[in-house]
C-alpha atoms as a PDB file:
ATOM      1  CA  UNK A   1       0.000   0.000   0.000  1.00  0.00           C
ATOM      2  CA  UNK A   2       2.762   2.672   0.653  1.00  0.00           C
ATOM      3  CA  UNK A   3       4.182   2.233  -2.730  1.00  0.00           C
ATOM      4  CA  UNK A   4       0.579   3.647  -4.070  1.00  0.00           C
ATOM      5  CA  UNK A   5       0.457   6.570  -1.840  1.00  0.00           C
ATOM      6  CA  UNK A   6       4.129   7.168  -3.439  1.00  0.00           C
ATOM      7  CA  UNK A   7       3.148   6.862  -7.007  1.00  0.00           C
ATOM      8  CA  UNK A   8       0.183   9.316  -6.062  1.00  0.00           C
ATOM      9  CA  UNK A   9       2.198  11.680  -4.012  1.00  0.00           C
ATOM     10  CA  UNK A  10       4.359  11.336  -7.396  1.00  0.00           C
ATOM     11  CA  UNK A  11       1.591  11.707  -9.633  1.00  0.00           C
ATOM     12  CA  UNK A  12       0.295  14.793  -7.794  1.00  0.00           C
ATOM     13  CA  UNK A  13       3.556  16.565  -7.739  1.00  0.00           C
ATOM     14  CA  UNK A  14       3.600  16.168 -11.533  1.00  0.00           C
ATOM     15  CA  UNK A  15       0.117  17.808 -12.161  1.00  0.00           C
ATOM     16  CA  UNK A  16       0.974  20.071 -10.134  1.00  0.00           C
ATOM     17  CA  UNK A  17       4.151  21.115 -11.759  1.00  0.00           C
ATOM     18  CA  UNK A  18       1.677  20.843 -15.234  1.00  0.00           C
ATOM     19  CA  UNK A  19      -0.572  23.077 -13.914  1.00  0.00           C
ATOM     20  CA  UNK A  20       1.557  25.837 -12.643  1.00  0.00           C
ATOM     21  CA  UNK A  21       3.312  26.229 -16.172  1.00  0.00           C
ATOM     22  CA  UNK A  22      -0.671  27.045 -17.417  1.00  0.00           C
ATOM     23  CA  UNK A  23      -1.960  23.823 -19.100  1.00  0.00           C
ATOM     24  CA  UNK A  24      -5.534  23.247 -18.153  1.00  0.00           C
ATOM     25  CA  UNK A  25      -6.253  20.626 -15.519  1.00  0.00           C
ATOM     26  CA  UNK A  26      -8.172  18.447 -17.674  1.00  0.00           C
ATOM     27  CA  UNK A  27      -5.319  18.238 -20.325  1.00  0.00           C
ATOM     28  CA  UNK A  28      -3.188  18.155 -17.750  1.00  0.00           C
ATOM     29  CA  UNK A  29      -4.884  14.891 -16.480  1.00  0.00           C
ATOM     30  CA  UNK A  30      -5.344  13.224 -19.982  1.00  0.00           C
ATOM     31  CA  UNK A  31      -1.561  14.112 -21.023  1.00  0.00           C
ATOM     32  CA  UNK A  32      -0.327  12.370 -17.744  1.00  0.00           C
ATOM     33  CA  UNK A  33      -2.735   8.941 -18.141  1.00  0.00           C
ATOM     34  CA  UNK A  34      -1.754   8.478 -22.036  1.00  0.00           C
ATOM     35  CA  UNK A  35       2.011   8.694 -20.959  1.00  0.00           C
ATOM     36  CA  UNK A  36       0.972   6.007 -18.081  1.00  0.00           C
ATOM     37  CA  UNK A  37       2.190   8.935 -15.928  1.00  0.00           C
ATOM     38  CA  UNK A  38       5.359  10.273 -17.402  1.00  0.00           C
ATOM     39  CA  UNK A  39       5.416  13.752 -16.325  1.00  0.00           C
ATOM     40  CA  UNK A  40       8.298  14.369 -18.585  1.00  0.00           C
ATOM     41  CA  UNK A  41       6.338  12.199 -22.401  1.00  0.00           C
ATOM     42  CA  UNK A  42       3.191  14.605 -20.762  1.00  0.00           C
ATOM     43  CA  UNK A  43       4.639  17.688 -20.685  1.00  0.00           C
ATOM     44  CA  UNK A  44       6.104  17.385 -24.471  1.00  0.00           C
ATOM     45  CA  UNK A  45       3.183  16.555 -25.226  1.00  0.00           C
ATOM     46  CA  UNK A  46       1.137  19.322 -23.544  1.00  0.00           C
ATOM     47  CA  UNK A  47       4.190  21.639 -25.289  1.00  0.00           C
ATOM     48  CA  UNK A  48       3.587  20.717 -28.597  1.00  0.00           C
ATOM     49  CA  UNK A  49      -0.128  20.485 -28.072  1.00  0.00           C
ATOM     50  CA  UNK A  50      -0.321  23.890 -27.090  1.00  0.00           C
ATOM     51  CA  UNK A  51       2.068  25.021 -30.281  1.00  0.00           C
ATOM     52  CA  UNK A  52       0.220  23.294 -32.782  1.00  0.00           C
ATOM     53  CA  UNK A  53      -2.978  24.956 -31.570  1.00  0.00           C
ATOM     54  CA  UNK A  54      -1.699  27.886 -31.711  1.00  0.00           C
ATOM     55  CA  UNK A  55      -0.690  27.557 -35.242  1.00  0.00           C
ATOM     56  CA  UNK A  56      -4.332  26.801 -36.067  1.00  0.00           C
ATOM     57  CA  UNK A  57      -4.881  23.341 -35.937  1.00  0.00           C
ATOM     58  CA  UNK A  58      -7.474  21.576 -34.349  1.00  0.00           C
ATOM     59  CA  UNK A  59      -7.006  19.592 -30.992  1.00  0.00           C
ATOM     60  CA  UNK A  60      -8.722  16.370 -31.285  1.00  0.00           C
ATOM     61  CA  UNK A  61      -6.137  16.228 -34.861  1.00  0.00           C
ATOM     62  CA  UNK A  62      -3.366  17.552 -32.561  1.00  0.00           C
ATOM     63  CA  UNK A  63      -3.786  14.995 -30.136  1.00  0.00           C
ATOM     64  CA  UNK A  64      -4.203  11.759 -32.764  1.00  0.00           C
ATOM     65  CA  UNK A  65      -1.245  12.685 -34.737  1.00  0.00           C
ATOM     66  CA  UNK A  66       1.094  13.278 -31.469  1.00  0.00           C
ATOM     67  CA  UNK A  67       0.045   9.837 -29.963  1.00  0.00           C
ATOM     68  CA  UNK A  68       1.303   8.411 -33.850  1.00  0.00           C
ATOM     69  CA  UNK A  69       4.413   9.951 -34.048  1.00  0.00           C
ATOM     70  CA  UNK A  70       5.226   9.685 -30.360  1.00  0.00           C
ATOM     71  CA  UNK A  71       5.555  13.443 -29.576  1.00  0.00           C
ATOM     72  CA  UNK A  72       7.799  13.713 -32.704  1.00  0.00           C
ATOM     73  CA  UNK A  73       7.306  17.423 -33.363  1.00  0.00           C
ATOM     74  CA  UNK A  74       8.523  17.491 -37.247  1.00  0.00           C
ATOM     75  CA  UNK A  75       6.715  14.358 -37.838  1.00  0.00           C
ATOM     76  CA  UNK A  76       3.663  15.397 -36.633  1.00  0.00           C
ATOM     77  CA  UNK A  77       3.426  18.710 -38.448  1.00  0.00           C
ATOM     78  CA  UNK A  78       3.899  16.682 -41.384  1.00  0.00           C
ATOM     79  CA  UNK A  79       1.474  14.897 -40.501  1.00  0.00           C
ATOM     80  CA  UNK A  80      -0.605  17.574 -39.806  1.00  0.00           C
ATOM     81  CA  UNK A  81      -0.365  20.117 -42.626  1.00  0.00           C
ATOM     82  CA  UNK A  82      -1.040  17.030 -45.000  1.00  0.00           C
ATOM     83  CA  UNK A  83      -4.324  16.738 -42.799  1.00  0.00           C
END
């Protein structure tokens, strides 16, 4: 049991570090189970999520073609601008 209340202390730290850099909770949250809690595969993701959308393009799209190319960010604007 204490090695759960570790991987949630863990897990909570992360989010927390997430949040405070401005990425909404509930991306925040998705980005960290998709990455079975990775805070650092989450965060590149959240990063390029956020840069993509700024360029224009739209999340759900953002989101599919990160998950294929692994957070690749050259590969997935490829991707995307063939879209």
């Amino acid at each position: 049991p204490g090695c759960l209340l570790v991987q949630f202390l863990s897990y909570l730290g992360a989010c927390d570090r997430l949040l405070k850099q401005g990425y909404e909770e509930g991306q925040v949250e998705e980005a960290m189970e998709m990455f079975q809690y990775s805070e650092k595969k989450a965060a590149e993701f959240l990063h390029l999520l956020a840069q993509f959308n700024d360029m224009g393009f739209q999340q759900n799209e953002i989101k599919e073609v990160l998950l294929l190319c692994g957070n690749q960010r050259e590969k997935a604007l490829e991707e995307l601008v063939m879209k």
